[in-house]
N, C-alpha and C. Protein backbone atom coordinates (compact mmCIF):
# COMPACT_ATOMS: atom_id res chain seq x y z
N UNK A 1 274.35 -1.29 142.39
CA UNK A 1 274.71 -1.02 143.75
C UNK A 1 274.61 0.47 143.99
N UNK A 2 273.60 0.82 145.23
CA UNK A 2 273.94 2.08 145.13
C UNK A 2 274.36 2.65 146.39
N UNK A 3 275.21 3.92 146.45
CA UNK A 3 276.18 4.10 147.43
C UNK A 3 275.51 5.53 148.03
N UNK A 4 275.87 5.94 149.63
CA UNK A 4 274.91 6.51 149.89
C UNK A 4 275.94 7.75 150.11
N UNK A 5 275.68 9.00 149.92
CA UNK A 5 276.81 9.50 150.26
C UNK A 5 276.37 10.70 151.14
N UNK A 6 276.74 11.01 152.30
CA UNK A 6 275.76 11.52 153.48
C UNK A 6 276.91 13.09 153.28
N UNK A 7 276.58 13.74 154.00
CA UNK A 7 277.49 15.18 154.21
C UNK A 7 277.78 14.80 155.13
N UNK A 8 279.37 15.24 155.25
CA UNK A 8 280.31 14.90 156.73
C UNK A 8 279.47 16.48 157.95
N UNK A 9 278.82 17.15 157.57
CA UNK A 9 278.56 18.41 158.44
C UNK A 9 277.12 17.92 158.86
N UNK A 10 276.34 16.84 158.98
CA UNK A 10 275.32 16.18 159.19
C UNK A 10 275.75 14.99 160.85
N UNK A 11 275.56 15.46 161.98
CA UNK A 11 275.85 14.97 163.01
C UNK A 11 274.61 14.79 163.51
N UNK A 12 274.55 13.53 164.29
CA UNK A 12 273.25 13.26 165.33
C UNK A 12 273.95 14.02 166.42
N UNK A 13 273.16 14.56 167.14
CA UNK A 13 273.61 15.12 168.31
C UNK A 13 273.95 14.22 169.74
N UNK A 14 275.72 14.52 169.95
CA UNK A 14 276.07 13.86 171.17
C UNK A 14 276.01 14.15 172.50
N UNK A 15 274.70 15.39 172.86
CA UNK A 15 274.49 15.58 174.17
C UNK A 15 273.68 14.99 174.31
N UNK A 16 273.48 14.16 175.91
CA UNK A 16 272.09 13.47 176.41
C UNK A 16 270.92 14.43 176.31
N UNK A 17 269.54 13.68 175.84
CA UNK A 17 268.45 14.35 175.66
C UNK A 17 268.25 14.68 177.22
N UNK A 18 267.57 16.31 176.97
CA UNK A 18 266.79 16.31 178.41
C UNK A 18 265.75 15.21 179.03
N UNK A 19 265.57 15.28 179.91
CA UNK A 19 264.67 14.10 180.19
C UNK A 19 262.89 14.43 180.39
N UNK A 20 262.20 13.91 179.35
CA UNK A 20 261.16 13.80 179.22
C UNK A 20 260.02 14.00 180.16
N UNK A 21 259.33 15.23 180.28
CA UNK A 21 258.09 15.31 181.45
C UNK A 21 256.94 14.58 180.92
N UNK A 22 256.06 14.46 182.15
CA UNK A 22 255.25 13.39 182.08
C UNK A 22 254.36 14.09 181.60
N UNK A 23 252.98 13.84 181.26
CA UNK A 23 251.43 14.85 180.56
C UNK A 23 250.90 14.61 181.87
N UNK A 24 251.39 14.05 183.20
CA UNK A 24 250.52 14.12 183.90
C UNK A 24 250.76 14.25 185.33
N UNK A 25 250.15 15.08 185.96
CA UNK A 25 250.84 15.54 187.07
C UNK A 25 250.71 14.51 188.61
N UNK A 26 251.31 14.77 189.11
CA UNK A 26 251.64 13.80 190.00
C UNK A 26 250.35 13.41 190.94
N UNK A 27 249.70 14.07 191.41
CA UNK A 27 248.11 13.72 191.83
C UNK A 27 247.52 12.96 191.32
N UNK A 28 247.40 13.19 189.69
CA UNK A 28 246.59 12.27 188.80
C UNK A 28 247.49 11.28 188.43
N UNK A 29 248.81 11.01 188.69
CA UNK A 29 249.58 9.39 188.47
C UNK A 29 249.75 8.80 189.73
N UNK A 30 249.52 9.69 191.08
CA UNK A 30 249.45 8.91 192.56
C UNK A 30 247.52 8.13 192.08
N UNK A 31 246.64 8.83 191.63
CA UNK A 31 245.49 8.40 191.69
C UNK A 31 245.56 7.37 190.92
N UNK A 32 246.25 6.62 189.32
CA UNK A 32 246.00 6.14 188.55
C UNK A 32 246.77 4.94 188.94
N UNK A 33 247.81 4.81 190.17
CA UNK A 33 248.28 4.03 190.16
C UNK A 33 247.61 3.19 191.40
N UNK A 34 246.98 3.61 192.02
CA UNK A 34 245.86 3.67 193.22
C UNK A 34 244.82 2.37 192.35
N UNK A 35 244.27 3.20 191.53
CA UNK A 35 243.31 2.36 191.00
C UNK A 35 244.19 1.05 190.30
N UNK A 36 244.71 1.04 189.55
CA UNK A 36 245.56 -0.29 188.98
C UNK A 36 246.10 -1.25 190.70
N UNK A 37 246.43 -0.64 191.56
CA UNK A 37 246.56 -1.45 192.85
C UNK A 37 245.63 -2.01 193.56
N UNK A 38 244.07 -1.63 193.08
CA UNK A 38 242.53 -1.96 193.54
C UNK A 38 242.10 -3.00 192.91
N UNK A 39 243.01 -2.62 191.34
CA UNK A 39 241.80 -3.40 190.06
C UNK A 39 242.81 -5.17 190.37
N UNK A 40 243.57 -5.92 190.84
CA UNK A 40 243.80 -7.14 191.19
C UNK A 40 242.58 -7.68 192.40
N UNK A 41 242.50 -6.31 193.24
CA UNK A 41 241.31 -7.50 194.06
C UNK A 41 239.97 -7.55 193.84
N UNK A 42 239.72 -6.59 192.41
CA UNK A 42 238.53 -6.51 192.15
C UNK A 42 238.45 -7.96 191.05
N UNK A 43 239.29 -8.23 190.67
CA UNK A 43 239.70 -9.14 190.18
C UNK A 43 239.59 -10.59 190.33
N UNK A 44 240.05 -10.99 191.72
CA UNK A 44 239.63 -11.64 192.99
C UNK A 44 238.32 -11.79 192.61
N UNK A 45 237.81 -10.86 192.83
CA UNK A 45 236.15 -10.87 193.64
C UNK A 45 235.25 -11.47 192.49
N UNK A 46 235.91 -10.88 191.43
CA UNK A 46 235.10 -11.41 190.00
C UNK A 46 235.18 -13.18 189.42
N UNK A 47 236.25 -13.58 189.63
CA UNK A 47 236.27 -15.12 189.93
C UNK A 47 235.64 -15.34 190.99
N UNK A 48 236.03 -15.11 192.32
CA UNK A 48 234.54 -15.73 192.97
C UNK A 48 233.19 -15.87 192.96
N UNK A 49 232.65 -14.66 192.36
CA UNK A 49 231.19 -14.67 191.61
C UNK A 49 231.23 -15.37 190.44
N UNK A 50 232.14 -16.10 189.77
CA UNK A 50 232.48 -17.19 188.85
C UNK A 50 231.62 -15.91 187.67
N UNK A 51 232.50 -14.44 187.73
CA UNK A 51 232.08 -13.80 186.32
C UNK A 51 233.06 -14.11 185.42
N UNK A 52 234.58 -14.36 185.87
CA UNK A 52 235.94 -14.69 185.32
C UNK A 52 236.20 -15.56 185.96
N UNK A 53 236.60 -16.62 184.31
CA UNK A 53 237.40 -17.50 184.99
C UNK A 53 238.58 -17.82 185.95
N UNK A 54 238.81 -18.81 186.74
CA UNK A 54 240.36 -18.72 187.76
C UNK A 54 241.49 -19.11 186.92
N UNK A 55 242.43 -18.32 186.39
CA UNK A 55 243.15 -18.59 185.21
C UNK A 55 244.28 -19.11 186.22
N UNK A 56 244.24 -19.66 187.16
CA UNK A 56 245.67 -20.32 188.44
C UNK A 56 246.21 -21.52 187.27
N UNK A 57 245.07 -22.22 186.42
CA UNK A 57 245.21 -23.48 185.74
C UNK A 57 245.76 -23.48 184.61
N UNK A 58 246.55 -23.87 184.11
CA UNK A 58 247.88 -23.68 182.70
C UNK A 58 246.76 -23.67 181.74
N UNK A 59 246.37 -22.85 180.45
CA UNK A 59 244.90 -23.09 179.89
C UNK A 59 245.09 -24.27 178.92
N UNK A 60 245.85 -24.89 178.73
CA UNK A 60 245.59 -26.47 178.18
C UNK A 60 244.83 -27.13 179.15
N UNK A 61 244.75 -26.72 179.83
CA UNK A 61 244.03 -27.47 181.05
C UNK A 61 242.42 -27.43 181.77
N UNK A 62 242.13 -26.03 181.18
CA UNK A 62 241.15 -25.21 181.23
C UNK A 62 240.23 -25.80 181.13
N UNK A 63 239.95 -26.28 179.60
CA UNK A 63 238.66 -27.09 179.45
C UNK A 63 238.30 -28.03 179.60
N UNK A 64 239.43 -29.20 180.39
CA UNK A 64 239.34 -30.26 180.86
C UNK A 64 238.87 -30.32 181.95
N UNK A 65 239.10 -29.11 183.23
CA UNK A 65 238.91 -29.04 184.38
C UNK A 65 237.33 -28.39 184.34
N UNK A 66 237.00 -27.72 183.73
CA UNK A 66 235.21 -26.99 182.97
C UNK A 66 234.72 -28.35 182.72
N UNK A 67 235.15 -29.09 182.15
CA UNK A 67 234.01 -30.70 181.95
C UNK A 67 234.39 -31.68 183.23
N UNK A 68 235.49 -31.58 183.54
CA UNK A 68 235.27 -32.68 185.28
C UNK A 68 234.19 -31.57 185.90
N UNK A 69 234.62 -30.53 186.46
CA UNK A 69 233.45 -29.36 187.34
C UNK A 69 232.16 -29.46 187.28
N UNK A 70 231.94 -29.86 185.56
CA UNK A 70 230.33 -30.52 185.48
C UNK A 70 229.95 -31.38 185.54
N UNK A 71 230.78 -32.85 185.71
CA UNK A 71 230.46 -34.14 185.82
C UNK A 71 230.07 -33.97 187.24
N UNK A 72 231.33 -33.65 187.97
CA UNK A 72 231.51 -33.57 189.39
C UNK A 72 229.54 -32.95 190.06
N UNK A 73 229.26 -31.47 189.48
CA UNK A 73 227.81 -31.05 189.57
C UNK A 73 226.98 -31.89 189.35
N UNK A 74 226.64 -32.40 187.95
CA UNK A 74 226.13 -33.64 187.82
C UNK A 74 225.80 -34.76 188.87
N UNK A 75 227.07 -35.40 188.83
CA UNK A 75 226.82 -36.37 189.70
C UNK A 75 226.25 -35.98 191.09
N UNK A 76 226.23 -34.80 191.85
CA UNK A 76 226.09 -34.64 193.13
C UNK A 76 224.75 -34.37 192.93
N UNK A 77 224.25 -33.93 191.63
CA UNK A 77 222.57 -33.05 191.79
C UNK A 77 222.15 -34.73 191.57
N UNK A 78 222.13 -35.73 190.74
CA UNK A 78 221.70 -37.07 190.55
C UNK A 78 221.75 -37.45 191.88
N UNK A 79 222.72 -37.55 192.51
CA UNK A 79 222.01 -38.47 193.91
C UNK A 79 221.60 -37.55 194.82
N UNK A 80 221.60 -35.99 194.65
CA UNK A 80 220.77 -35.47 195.71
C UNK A 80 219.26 -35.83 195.43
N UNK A 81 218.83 -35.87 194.17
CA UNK A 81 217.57 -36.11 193.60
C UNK A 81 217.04 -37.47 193.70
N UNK A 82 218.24 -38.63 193.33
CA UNK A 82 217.76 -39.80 194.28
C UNK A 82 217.35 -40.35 195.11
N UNK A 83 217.78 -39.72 196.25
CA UNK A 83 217.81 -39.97 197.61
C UNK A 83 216.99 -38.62 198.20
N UNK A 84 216.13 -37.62 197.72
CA UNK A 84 215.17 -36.90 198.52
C UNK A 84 214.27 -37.76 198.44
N UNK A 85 213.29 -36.87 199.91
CA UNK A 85 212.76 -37.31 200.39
C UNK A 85 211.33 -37.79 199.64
N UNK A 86 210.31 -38.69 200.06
CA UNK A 86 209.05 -38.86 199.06
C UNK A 86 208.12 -38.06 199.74
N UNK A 87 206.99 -37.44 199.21
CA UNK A 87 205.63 -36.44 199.31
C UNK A 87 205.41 -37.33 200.57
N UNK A 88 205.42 -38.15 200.56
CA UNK A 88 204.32 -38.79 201.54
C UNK A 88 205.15 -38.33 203.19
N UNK A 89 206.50 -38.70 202.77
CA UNK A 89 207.48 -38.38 204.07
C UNK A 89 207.26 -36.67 204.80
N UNK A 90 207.50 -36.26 203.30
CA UNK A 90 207.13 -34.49 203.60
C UNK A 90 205.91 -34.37 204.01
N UNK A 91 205.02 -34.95 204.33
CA UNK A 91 203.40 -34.41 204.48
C UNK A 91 203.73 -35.09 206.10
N UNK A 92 204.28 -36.10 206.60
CA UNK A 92 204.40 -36.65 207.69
C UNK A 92 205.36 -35.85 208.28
N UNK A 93 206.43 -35.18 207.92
CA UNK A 93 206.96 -34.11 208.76
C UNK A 93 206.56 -32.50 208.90
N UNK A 94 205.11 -32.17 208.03
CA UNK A 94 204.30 -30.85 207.99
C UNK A 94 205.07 -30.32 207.47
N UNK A 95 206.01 -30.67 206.05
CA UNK A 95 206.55 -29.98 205.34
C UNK A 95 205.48 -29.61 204.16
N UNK A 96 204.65 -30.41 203.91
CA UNK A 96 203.99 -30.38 202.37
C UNK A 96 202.26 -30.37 202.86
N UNK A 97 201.18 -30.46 202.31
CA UNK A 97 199.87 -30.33 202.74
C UNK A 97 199.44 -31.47 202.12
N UNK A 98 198.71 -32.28 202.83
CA UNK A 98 197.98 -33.56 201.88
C UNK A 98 197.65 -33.23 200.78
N UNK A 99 197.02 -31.66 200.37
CA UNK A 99 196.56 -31.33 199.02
C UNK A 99 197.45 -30.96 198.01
N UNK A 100 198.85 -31.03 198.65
CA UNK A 100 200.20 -30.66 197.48
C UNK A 100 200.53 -32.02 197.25
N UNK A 101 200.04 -32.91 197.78
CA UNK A 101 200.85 -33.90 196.77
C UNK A 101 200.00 -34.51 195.57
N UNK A 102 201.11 -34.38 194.54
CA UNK A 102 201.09 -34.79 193.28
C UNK A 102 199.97 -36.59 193.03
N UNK A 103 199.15 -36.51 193.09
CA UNK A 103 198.97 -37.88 192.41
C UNK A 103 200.01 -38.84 191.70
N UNK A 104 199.84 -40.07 192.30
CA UNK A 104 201.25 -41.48 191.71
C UNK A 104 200.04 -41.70 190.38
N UNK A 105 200.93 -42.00 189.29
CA UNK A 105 200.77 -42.52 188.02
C UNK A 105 200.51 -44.08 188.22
């Protein structure tokens, strides 16, 4: 066991510390806090260009809602592609030129 034996003339000091200046002067922490108040709607803007994900969704949830989003795509590009129109229709509304259409197999 060992015992610690300190000098009674060894005091932490009981006056409050002065209080701490900043490294940075008030212009450059009005500016820095400026930008951190910008960077949420830049934020915004970056989920809408779908660069970041919309984290609104608990992320257990995340990748469940990423595979419905693509079924959901899926399914809408399949019957848009179903249901366009045929060459022959497009050449009858002067969308296409008799010479763009593809030969039938």
């Amino acid at each position: 066991m060992h015992t610690c034996i300190c000098p009674a003339s060894i005091r932490v000091s009981e006056t409050p510390q002065a209080k701490r200046q900043s490294s940075l002067d008030e212009a450059t922490m009005h500016k820095l806090e400026k930008q951190i108040s910008d960077r949420t709607e830049k934020k915004s803007e970056l989920v809408e260009r779908n660069i970041l994900k919309d984290d609104r969704v608990a992320p257990a949830l995340q990748a469940a809602r990423e595979q419905l989003e693509r079924a959901q795509k899926q399914d809408r590009m399949e019957h848009a592609l179903l249901h366009r129109p045929k060459p022959e229709e497009l050449v009858k509304e002067g969308i296409l030129q008799p010479d763009d259409v593809p030969e039938s197999s």
